[in-house]
Protein backbone atom coordinates (compact mmCIF):
# COMPACT_ATOMS: atom_id res chain seq x y z
CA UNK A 1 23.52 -26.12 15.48
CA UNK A 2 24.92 -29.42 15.54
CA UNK A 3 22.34 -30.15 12.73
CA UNK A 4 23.55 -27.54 10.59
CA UNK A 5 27.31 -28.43 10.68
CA UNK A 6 26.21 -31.12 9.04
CA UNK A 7 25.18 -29.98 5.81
CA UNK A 8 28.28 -27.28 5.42
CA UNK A 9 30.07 -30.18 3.04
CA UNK A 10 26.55 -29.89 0.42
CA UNK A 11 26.80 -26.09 1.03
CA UNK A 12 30.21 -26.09 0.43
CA UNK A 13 30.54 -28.82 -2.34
CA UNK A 14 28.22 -27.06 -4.60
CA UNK A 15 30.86 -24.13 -4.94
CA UNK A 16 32.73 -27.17 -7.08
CA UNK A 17 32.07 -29.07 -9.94
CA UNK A 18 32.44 -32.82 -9.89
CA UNK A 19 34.60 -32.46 -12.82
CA UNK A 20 37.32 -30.05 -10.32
CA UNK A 21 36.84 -32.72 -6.89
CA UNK A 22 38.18 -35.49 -9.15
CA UNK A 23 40.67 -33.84 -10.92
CA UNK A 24 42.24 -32.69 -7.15
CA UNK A 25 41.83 -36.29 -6.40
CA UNK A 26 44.85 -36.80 -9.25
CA UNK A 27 42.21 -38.43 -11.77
CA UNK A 28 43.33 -37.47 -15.13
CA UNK A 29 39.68 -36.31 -17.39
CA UNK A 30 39.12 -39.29 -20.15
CA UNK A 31 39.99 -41.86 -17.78
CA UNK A 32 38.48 -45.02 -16.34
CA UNK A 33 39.27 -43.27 -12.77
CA UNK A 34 37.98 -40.17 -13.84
CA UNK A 35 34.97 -41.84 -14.84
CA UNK A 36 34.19 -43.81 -11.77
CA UNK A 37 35.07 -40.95 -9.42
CA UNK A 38 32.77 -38.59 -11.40
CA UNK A 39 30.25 -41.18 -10.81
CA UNK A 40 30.68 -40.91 -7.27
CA UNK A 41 30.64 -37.89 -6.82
CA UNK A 42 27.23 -37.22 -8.41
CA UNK A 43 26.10 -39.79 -6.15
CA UNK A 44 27.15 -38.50 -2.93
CA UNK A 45 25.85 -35.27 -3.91
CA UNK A 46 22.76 -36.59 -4.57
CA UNK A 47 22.34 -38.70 -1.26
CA UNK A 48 23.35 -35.34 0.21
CA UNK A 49 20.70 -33.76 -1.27
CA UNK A 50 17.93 -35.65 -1.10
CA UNK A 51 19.35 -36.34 2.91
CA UNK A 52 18.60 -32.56 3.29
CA UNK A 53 15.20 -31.81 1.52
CA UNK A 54 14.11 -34.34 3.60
CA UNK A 55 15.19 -32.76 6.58
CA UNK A 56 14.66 -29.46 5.92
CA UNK A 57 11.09 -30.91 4.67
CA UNK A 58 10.00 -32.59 7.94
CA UNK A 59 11.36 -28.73 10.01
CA UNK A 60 8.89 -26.78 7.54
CA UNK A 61 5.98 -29.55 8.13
CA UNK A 62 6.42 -29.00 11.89
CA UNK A 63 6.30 -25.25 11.15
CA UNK A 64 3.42 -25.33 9.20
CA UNK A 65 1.07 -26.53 12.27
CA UNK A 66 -0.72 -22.76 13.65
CA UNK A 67 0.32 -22.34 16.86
CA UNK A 68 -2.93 -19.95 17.25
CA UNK A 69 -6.54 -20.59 15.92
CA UNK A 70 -8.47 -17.52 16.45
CA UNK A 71 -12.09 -18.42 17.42
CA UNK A 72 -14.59 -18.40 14.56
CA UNK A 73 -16.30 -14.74 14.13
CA UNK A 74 -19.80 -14.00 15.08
CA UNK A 75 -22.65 -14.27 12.78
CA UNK A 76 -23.69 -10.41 12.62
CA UNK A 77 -28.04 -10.15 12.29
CA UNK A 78 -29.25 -6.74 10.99
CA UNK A 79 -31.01 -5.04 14.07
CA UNK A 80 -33.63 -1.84 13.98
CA UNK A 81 -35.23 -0.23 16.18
CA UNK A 82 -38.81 0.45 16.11
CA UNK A 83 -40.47 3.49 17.60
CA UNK A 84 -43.69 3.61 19.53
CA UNK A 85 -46.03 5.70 19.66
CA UNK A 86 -45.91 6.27 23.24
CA UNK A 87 -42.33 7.33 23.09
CA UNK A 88 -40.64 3.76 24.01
CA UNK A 89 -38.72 1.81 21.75
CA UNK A 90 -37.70 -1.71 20.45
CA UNK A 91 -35.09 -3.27 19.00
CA UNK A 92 -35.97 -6.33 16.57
CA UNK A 93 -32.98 -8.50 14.59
């Protein structure tokens, strides 16, 4: 849980453009501010990204393991049985 509290700024965050964060930080658009706190932004979001791919990468590895390996099937000979003469019977594969 703790985990996932986490990454609730990326989820949230991507609701915004980097364009709107800056502009509610007061930087005016055409700027030298503006610029650098565009900048940033991508930045962090990137970092944030690539922080959770990785970890959401390394939870589906662990997933991926089988928990349960059936056993491998039987190899299935054709049988037939072979009547006698004097009434008994055989079977030969």
């Amino acid at each position: 849980m703790k985990k996932a509290l986490l990454f609730l700024p990326l989820f949230l965050a991507a609701c915004v453009s980097p364009g709107e964060v800056c502009t509610s930080y007061g930087f005016a658009p055409g700027t030298t501010e503006f610029a650098q706190c565009l900048q940033a932004e991508m930045q962090r979001r990137s970092a944030m990204g690539a922080a959770s791919l990785q970890y959401f990468g390394t939870v589906n590895q662990q997933r991926a393991q089988p928990v349960y390996q059936a056993p491998p099937r039987p190899i299935i000979r054709p049988c037939r049985t072979i009547f006698h003469s004097d009434g008994s019977s055989s079977i030969v594969c």
